[in-house]
C-alpha atoms as a PDB file:
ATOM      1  CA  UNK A   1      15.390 -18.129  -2.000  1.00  0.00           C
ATOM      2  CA  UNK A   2      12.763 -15.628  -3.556  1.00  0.00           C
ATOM      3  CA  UNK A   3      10.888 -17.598  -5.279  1.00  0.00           C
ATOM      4  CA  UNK A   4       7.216 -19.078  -3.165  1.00  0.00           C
ATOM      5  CA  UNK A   5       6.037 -22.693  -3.835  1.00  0.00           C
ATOM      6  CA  UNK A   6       2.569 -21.386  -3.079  1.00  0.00           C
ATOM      7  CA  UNK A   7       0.907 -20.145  -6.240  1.00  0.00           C
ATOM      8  CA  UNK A   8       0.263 -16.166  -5.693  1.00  0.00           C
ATOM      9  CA  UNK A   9      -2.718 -14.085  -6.411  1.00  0.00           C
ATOM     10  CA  UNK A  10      -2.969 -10.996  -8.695  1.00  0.00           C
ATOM     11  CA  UNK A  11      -5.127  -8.854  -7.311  1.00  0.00           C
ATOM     12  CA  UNK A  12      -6.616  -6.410 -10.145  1.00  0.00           C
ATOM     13  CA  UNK A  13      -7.176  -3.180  -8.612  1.00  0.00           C
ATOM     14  CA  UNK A  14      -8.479  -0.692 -11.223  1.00  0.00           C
ATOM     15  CA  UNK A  15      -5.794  -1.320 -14.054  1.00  0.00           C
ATOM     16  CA  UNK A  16      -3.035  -2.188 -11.570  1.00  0.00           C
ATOM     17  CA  UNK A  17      -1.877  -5.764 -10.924  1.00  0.00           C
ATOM     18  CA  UNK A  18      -1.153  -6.314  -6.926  1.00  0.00           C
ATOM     19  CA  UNK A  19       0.952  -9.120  -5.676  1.00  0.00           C
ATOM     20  CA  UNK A  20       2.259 -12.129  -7.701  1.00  0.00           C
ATOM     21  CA  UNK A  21       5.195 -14.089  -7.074  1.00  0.00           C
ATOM     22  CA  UNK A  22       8.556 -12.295  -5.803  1.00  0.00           C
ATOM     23  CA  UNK A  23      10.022  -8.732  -8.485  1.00  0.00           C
ATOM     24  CA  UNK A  24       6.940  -9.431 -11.046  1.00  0.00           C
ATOM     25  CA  UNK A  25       5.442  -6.360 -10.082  1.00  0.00           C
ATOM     26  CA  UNK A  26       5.987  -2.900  -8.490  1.00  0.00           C
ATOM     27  CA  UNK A  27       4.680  -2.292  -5.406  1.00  0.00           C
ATOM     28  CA  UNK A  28       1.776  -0.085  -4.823  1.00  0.00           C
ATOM     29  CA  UNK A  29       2.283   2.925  -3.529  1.00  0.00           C
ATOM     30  CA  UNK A  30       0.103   4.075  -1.078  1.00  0.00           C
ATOM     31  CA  UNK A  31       0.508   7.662  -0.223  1.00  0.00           C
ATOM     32  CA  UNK A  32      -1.396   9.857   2.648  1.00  0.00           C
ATOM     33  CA  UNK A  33      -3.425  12.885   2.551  1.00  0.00           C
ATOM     34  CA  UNK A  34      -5.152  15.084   5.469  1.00  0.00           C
ATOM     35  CA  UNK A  35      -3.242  13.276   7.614  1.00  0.00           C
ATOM     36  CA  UNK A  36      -2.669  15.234  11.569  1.00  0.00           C
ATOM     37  CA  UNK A  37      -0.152  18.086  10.750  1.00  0.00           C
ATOM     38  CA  UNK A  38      -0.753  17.787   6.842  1.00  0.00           C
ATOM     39  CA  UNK A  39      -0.043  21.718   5.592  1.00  0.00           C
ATOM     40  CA  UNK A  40      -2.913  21.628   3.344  1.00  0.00           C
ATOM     41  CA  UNK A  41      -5.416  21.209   5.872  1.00  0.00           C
ATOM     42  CA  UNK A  42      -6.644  24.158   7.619  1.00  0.00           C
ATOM     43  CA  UNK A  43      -9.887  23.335   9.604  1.00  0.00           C
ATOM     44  CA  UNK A  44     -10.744  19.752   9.843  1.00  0.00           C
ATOM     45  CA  UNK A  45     -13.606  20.638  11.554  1.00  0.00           C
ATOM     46  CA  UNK A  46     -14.827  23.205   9.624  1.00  0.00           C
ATOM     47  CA  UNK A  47     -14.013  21.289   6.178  1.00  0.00           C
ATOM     48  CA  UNK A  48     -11.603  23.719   4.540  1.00  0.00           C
ATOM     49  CA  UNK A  49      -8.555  22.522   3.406  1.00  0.00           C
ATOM     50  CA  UNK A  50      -6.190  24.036   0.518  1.00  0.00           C
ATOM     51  CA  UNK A  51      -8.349  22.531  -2.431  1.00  0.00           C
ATOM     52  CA  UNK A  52      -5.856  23.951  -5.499  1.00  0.00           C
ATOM     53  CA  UNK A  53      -2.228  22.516  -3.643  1.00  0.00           C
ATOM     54  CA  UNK A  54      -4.066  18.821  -3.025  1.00  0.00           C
ATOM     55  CA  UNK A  55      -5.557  18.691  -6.654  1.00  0.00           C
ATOM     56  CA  UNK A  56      -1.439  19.719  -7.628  1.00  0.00           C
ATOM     57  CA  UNK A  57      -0.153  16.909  -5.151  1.00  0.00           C
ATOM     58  CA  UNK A  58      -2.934  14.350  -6.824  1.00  0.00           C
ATOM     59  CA  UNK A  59      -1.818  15.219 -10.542  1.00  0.00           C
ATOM     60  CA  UNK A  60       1.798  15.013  -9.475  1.00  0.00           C
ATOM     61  CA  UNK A  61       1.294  11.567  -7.887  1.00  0.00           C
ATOM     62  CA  UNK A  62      -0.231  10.399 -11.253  1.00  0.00           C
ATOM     63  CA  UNK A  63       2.162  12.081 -13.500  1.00  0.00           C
ATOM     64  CA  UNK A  64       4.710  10.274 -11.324  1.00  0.00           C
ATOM     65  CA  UNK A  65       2.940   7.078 -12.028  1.00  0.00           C
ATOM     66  CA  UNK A  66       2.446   7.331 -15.523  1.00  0.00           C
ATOM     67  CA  UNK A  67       6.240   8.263 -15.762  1.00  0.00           C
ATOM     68  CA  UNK A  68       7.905   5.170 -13.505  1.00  0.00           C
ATOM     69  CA  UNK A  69       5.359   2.271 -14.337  1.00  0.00           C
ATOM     70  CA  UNK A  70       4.505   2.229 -10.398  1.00  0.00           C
ATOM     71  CA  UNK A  71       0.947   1.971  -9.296  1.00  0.00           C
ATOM     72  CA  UNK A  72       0.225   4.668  -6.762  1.00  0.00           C
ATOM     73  CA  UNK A  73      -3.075   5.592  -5.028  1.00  0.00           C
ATOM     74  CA  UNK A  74      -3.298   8.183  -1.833  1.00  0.00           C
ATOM     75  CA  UNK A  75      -5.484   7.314   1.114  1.00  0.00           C
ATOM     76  CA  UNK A  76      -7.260   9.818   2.433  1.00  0.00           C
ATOM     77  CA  UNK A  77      -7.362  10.019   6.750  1.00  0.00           C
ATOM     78  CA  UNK A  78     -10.803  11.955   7.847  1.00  0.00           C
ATOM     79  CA  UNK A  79     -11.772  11.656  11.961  1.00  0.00           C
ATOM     80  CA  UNK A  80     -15.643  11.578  10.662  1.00  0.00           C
ATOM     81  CA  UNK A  81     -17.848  10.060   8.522  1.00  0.00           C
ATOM     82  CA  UNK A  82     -19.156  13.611   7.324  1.00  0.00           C
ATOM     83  CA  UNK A  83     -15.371  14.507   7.204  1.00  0.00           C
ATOM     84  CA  UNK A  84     -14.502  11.766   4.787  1.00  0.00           C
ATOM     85  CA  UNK A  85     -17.721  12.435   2.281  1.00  0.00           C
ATOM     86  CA  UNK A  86     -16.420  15.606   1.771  1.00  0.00           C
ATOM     87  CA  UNK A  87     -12.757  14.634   0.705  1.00  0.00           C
ATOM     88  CA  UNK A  88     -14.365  11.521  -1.377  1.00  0.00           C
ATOM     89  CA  UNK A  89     -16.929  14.386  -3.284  1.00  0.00           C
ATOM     90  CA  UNK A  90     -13.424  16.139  -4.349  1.00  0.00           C
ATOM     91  CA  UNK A  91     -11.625  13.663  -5.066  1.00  0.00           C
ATOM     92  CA  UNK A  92     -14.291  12.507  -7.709  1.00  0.00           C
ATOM     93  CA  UNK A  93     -14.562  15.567  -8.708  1.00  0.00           C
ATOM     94  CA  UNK A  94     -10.937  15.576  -9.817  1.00  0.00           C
ATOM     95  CA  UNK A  95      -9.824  11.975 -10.390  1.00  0.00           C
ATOM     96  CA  UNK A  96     -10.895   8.658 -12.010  1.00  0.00           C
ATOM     97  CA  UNK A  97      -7.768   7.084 -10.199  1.00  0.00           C
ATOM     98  CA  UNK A  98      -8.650   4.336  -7.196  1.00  0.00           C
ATOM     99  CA  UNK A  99      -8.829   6.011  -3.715  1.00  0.00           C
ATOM    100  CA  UNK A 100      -8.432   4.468  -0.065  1.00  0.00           C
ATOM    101  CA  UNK A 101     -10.177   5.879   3.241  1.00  0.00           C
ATOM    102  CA  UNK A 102      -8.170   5.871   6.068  1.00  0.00           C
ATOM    103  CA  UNK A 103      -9.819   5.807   9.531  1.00  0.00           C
ATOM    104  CA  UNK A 104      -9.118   4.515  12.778  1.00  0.00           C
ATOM    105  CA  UNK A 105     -12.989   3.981  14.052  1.00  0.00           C
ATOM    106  CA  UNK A 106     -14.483   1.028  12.568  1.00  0.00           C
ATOM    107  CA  UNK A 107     -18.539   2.657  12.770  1.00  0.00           C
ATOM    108  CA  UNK A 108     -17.206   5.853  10.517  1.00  0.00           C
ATOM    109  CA  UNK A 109     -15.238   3.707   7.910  1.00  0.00           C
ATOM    110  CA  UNK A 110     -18.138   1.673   7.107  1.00  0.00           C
ATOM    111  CA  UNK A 111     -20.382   4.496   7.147  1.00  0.00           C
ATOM    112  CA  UNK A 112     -18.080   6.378   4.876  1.00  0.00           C
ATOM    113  CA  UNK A 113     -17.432   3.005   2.548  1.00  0.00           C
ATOM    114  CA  UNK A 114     -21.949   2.449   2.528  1.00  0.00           C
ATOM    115  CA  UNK A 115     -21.479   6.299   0.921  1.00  0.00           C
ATOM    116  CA  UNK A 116     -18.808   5.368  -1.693  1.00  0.00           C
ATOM    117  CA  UNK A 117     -20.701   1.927  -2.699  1.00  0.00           C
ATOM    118  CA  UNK A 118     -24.129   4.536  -3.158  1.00  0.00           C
ATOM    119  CA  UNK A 119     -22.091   6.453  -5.665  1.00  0.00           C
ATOM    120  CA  UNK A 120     -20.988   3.170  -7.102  1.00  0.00           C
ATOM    121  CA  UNK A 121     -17.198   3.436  -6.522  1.00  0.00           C
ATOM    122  CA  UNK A 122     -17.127   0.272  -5.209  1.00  0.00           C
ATOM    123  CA  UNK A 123     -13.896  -0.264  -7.828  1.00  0.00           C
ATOM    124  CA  UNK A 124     -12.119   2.506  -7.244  1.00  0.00           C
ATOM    125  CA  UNK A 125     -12.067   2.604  -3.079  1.00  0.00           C
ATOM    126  CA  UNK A 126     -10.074   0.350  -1.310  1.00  0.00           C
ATOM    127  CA  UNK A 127     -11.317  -0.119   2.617  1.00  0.00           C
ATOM    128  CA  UNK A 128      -8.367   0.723   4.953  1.00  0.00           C
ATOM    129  CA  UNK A 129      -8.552  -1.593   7.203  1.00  0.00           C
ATOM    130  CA  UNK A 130      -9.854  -4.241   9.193  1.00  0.00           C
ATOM    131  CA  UNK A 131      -8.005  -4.089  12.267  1.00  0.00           C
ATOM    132  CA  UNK A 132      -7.335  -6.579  14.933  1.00  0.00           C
ATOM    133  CA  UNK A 133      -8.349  -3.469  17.466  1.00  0.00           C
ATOM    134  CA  UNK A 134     -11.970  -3.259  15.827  1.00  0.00           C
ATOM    135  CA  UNK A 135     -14.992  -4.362  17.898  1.00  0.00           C
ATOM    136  CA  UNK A 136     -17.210  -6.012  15.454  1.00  0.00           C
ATOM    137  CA  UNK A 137     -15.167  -7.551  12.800  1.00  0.00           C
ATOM    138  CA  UNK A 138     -18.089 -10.268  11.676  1.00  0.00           C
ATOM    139  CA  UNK A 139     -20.162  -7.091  11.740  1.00  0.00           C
ATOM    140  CA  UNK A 140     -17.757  -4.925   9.725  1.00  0.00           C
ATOM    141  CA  UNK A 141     -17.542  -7.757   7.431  1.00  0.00           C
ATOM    142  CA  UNK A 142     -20.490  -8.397   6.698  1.00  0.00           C
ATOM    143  CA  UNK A 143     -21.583  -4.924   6.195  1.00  0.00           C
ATOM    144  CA  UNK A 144     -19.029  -4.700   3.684  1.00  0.00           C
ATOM    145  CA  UNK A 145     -20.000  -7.599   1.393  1.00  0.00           C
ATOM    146  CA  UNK A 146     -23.496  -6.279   1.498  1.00  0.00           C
ATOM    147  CA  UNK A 147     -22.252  -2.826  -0.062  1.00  0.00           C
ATOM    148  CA  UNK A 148     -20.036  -4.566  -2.847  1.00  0.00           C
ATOM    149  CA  UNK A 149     -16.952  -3.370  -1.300  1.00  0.00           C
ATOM    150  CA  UNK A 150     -14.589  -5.721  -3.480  1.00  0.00           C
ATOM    151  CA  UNK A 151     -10.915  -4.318  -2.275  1.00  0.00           C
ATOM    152  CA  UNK A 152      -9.675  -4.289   1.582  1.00  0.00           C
ATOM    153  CA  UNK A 153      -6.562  -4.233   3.605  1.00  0.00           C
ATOM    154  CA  UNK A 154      -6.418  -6.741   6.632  1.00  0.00           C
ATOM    155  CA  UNK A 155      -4.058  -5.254   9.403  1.00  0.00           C
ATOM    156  CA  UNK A 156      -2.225  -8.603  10.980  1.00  0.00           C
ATOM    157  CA  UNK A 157      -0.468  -7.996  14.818  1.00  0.00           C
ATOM    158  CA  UNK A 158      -0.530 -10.514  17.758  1.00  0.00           C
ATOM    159  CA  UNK A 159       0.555  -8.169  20.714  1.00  0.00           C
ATOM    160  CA  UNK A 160       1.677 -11.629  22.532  1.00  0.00           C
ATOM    161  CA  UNK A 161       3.546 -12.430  20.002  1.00  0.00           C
ATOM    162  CA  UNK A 162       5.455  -9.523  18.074  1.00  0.00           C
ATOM    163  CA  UNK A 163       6.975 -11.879  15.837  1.00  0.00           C
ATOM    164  CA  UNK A 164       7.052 -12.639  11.676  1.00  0.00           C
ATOM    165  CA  UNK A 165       5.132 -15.602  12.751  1.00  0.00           C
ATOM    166  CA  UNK A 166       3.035 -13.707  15.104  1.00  0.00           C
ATOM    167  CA  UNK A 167       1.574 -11.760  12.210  1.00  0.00           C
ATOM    168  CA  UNK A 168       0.550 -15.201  10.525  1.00  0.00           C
ATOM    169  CA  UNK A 169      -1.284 -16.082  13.788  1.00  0.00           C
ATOM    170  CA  UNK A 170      -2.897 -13.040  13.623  1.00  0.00           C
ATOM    171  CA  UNK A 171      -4.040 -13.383   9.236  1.00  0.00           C
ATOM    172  CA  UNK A 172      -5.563 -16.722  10.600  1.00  0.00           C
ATOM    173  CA  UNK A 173      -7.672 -15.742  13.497  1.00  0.00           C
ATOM    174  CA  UNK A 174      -8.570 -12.622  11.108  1.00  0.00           C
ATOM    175  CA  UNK A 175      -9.852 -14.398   8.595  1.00  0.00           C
ATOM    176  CA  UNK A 176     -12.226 -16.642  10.864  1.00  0.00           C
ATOM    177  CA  UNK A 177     -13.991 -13.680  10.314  1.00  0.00           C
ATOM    178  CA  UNK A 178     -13.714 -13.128   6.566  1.00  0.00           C
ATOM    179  CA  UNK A 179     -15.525 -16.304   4.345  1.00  0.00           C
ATOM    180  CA  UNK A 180     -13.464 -17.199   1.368  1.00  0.00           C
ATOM    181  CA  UNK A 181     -14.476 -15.001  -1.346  1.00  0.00           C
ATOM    182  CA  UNK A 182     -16.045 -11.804  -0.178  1.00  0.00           C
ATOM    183  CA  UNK A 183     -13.699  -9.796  -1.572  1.00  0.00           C
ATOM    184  CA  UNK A 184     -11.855  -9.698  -4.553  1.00  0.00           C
ATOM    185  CA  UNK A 185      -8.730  -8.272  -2.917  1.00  0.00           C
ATOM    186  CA  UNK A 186      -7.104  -8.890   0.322  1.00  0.00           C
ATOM    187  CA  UNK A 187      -4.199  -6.959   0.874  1.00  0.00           C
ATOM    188  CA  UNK A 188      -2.444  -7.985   4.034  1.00  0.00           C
ATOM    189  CA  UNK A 189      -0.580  -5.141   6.125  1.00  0.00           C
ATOM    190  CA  UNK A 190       2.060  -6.503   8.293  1.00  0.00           C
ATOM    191  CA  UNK A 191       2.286  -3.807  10.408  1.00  0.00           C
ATOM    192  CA  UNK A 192       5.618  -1.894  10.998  1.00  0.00           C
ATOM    193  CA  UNK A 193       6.178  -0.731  14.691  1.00  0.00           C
ATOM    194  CA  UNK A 194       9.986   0.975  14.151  1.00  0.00           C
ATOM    195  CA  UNK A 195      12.051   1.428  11.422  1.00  0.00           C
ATOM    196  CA  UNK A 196      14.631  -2.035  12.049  1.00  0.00           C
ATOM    197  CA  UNK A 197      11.280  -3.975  12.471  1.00  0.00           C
ATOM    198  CA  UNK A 198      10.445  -2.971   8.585  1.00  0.00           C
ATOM    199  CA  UNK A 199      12.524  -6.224   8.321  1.00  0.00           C
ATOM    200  CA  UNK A 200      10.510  -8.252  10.628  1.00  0.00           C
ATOM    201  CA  UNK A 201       7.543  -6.947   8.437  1.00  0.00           C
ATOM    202  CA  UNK A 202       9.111  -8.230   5.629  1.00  0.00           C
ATOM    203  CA  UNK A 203       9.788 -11.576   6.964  1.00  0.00           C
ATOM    204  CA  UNK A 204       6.204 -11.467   7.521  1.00  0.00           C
ATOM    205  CA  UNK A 205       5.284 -10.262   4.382  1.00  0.00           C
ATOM    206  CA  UNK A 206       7.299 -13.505   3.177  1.00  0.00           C
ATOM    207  CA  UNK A 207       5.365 -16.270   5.522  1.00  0.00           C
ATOM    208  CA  UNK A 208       2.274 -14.782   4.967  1.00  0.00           C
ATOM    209  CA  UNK A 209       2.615 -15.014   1.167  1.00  0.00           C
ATOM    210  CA  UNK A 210       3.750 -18.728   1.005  1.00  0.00           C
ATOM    211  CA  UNK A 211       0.894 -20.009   3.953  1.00  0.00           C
ATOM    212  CA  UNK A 212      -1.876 -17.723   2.064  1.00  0.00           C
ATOM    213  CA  UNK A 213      -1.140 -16.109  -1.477  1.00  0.00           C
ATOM    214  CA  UNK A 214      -2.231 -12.756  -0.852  1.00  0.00           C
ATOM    215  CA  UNK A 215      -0.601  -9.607  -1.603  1.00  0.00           C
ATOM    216  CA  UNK A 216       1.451  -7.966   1.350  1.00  0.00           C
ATOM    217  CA  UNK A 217       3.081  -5.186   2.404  1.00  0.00           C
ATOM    218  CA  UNK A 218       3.163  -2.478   4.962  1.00  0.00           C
ATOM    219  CA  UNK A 219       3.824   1.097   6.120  1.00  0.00           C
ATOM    220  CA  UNK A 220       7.554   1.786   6.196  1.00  0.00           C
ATOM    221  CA  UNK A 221       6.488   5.405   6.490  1.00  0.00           C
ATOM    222  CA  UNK A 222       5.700   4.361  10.235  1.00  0.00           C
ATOM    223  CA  UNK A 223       8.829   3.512  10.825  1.00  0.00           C
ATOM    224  CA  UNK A 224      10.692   6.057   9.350  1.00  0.00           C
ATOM    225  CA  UNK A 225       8.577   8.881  10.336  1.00  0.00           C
ATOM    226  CA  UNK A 226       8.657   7.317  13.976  1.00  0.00           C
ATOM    227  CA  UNK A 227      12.481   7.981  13.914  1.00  0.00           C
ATOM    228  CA  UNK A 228      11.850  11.801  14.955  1.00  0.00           C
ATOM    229  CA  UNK A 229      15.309  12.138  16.278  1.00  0.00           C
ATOM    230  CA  UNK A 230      16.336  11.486  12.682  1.00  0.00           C
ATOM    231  CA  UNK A 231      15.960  14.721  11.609  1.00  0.00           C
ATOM    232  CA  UNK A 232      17.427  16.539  14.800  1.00  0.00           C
ATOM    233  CA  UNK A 233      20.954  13.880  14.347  1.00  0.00           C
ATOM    234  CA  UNK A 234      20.635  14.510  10.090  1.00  0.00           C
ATOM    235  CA  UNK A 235      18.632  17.042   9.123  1.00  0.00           C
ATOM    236  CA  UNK A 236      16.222  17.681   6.778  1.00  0.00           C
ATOM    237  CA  UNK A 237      17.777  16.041   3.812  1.00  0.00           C
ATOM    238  CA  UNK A 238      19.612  13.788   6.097  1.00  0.00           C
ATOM    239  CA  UNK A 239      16.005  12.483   7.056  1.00  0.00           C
ATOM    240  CA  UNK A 240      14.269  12.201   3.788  1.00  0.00           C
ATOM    241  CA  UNK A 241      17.671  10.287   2.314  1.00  0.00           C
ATOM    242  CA  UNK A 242      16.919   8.016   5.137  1.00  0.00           C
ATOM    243  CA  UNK A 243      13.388   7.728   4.894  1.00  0.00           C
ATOM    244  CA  UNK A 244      13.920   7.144   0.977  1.00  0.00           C
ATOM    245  CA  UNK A 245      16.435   4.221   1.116  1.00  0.00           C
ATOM    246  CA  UNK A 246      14.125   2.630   3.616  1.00  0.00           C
ATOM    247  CA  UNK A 247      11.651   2.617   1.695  1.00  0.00           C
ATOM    248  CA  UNK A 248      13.542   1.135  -1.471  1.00  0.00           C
ATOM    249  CA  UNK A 249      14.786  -1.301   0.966  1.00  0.00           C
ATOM    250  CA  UNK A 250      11.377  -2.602   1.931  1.00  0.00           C
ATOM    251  CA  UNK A 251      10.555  -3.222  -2.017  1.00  0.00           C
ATOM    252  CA  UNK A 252      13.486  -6.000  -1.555  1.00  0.00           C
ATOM    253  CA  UNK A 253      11.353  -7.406   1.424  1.00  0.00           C
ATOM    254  CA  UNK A 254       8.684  -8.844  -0.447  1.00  0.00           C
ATOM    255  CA  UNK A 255       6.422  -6.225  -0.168  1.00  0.00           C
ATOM    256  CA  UNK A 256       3.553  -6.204  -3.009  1.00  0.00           C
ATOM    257  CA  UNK A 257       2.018  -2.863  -1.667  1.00  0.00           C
ATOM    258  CA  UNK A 258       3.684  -0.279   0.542  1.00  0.00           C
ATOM    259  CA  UNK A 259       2.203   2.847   2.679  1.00  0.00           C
ATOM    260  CA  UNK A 260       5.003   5.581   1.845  1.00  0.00           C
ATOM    261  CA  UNK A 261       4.115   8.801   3.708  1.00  0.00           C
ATOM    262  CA  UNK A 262       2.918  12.218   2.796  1.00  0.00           C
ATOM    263  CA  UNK A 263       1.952  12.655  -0.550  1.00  0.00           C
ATOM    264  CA  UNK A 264       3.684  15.556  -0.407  1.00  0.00           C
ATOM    265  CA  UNK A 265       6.940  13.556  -0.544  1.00  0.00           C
ATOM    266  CA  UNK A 266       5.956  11.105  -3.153  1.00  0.00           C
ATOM    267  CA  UNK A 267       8.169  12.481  -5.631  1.00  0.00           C
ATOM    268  CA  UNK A 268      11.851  11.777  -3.397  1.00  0.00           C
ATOM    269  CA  UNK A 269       9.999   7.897  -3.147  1.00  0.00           C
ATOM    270  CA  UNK A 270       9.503   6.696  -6.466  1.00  0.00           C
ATOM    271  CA  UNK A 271      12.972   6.920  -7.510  1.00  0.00           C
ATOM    272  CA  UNK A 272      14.045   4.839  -4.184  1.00  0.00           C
ATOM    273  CA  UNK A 273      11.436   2.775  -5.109  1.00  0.00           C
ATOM    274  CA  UNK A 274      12.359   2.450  -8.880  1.00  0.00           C
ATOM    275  CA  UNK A 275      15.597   1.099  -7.199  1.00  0.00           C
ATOM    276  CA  UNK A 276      14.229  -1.733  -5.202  1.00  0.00           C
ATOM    277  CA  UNK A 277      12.028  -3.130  -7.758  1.00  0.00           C
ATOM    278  CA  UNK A 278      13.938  -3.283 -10.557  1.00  0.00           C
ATOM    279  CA  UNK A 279      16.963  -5.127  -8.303  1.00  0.00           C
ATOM    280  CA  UNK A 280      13.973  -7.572  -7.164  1.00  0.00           C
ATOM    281  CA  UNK A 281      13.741  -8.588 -10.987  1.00  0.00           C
ATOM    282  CA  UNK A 282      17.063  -9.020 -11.409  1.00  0.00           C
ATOM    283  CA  UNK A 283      16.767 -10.933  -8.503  1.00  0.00           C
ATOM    284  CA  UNK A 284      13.984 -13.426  -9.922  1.00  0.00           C
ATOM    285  CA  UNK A 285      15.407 -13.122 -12.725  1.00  0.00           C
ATOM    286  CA  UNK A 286      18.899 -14.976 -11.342  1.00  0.00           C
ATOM    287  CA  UNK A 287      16.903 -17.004  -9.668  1.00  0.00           C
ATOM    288  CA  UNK A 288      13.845 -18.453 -12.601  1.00  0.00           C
ATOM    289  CA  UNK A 289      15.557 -17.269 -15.473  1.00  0.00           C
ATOM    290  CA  UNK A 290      12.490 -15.059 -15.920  1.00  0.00           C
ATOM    291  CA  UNK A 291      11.993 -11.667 -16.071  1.00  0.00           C
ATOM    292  CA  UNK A 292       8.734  -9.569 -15.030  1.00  0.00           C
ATOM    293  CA  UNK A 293       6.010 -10.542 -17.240  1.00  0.00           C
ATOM    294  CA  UNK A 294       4.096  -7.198 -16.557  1.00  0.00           C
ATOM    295  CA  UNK A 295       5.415  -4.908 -19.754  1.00  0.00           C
ATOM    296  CA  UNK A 296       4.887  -1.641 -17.130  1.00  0.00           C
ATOM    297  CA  UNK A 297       7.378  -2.858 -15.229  1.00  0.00           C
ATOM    298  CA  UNK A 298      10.059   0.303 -14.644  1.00  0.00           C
ATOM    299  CA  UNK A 299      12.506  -2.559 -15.337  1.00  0.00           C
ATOM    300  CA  UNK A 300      11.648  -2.169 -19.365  1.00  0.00           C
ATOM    301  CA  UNK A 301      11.043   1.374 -19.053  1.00  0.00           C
ATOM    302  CA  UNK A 302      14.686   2.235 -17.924  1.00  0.00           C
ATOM    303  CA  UNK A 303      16.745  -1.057 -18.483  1.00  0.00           C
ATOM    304  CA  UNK A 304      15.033  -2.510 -21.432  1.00  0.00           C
ATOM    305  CA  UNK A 305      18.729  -3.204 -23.499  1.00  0.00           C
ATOM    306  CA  UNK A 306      19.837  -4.773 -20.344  1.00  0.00           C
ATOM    307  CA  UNK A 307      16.307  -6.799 -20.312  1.00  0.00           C
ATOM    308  CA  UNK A 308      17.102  -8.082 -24.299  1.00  0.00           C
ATOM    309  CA  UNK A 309      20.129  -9.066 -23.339  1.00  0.00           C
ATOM    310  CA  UNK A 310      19.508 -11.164 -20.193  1.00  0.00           C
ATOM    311  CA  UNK A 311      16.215 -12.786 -21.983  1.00  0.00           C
ATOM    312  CA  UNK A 312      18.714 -13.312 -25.069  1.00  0.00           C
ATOM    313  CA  UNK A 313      21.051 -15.018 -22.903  1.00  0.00           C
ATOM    314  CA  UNK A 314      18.531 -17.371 -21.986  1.00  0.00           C
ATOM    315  CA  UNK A 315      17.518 -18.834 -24.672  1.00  0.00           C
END
């Protein structure tokens, strides 16, 4: 039931392992920063943001990390090339952790990716995305080969076809465009429109995985923070129980990375997501009599006695 016949790829991102066959390894957690309506920024257009509260929210994200065994990483959204040089300088400046850029025009991201490959960070930055929407995707990816870029997320959506399978059809005609072997890592986002189609993503995340190999996942965040009458019918902790257990939920869904929200919020979604994976390994566990061979698993950090005695039991 969990378990795909098509061998999976590991995709080594920094010093986390992304993807692999079904509860092997955590999800990656991909958190947001400088997002539209994100407190810390105060003048996107003047560059000023609250430099002392993100630096907090980064060290918090990998204290978090260090503490759960879950890769995490933030992607940072910028509206400009010149925007997104400034947040990559800080980040730098603060960090040796892996980074994404998030931006919707294709012309900036690669313009803000050529300035990341000059400093040589071509293995800490992961390209987010290619996008069915953008207008030169042989362009884009040949641009990016050219700068070394070695990690990228592939956005998959047929708008004729809404479907699981429609997101298949749309990895295929996406990778026309995308040789075997330019990158290193393809992580595939399945692309959550509301918060009951996180299970439709999932479904994806499955078919895409057995036709392909490649890590997948996607951005339950959309679909919870899409709910906005969520916090009107529950309130505030109302919302961010829902938006927690929806996110746990989506580790179940075969989900190898997942976009989780504010970074601000990070803290309330490791322990939801602590839930999911560790019930996935049980769940591959039931299933191959194996356990997660990755010894960072939150599975040994929490549950190790209950690890002994289920490996015990099998031999």
């Amino acid at each position: 039931m969990f378990k795909l016949e098509t061998p999976q790829k590991e995709c080594r991102i920094f010093d986390f392992k992304v993807g692999g066959q079904y509860g092997q390894n955590s999800p990656l957690l991909i958190s947001s920063m400088f997002h539209n309506g994100d407190k810390i920024l105060e003048s996107r257009k003047e560059g000023k943001w609250d430099k002392a509260k993100a630096e907090e929210y980064i060290k918090k994200q990998e204290e978090m990390e260090k503490l759960t065994g879950i890769p995490a990483i933030v992607a940072m959204i910028a509206n400009s090339a010149e925007e997104m040089i400034r947040y990559i300088d800080w980040f730098i400046s603060i960090s040796d952790r892996p980074f994404a850029i998030d931006m919707w025009v294709d012309k900036m991201r690669l313009e803000a990716a050529e300035y990341a490959a000059h400093l040589g960070l071509q293995d800490r930055l992961v390209y987010n995305s290619i996008t069915p929407w953008d207008k030169d995707i042989p362009g884009q990816v040949t641009k990016l080969k050219e700068l070394g870029i070695k990690h990228v997320i592939v956005q998959v959506y047929d708008v004729t076809d809404p479907s699981p399978k429609g997101r298949l059809i749309s990895y295929n005609k996406m990778m026309e465009s995308i040789p075997e072997g330019t990158f290193e890592s393809i992580l595939v986002d399945t692309s959550v429109m509301n918060l009951p189609a996180i299970a439709f993503s999932g479904i994806a995340n499955k078919i895409v995985k057995e036709a392909t190999g490649w890590p997948c996942g996607a951005a339950s965040s959309n679909g919870t923070y899409m709910w906005k009458e969520a916090r009107e019918l529950f309130g505030k902790d109302g919302f961010a129980a829902m938006n927690a257990a929806a996110q746990g939920c989506s580790v179940l869904y075969w989900s190898d990375f997942i976009f989780c929200g504010p970074i601000a919020v990070v803290p309330k979604i490791f322990p939801a997501v602590i839930s999911g994976a560790v019930m996935a390994a049980a769940m591959a566990q039931y299933e191959t009599g194996q356990l997660p061979a990755n010894p960072n698993h939150p599975f040994y950090k929490y549950f190790n006695n209950f690890a002994e005695k289920l490996n015990s039991s099998e031999e």
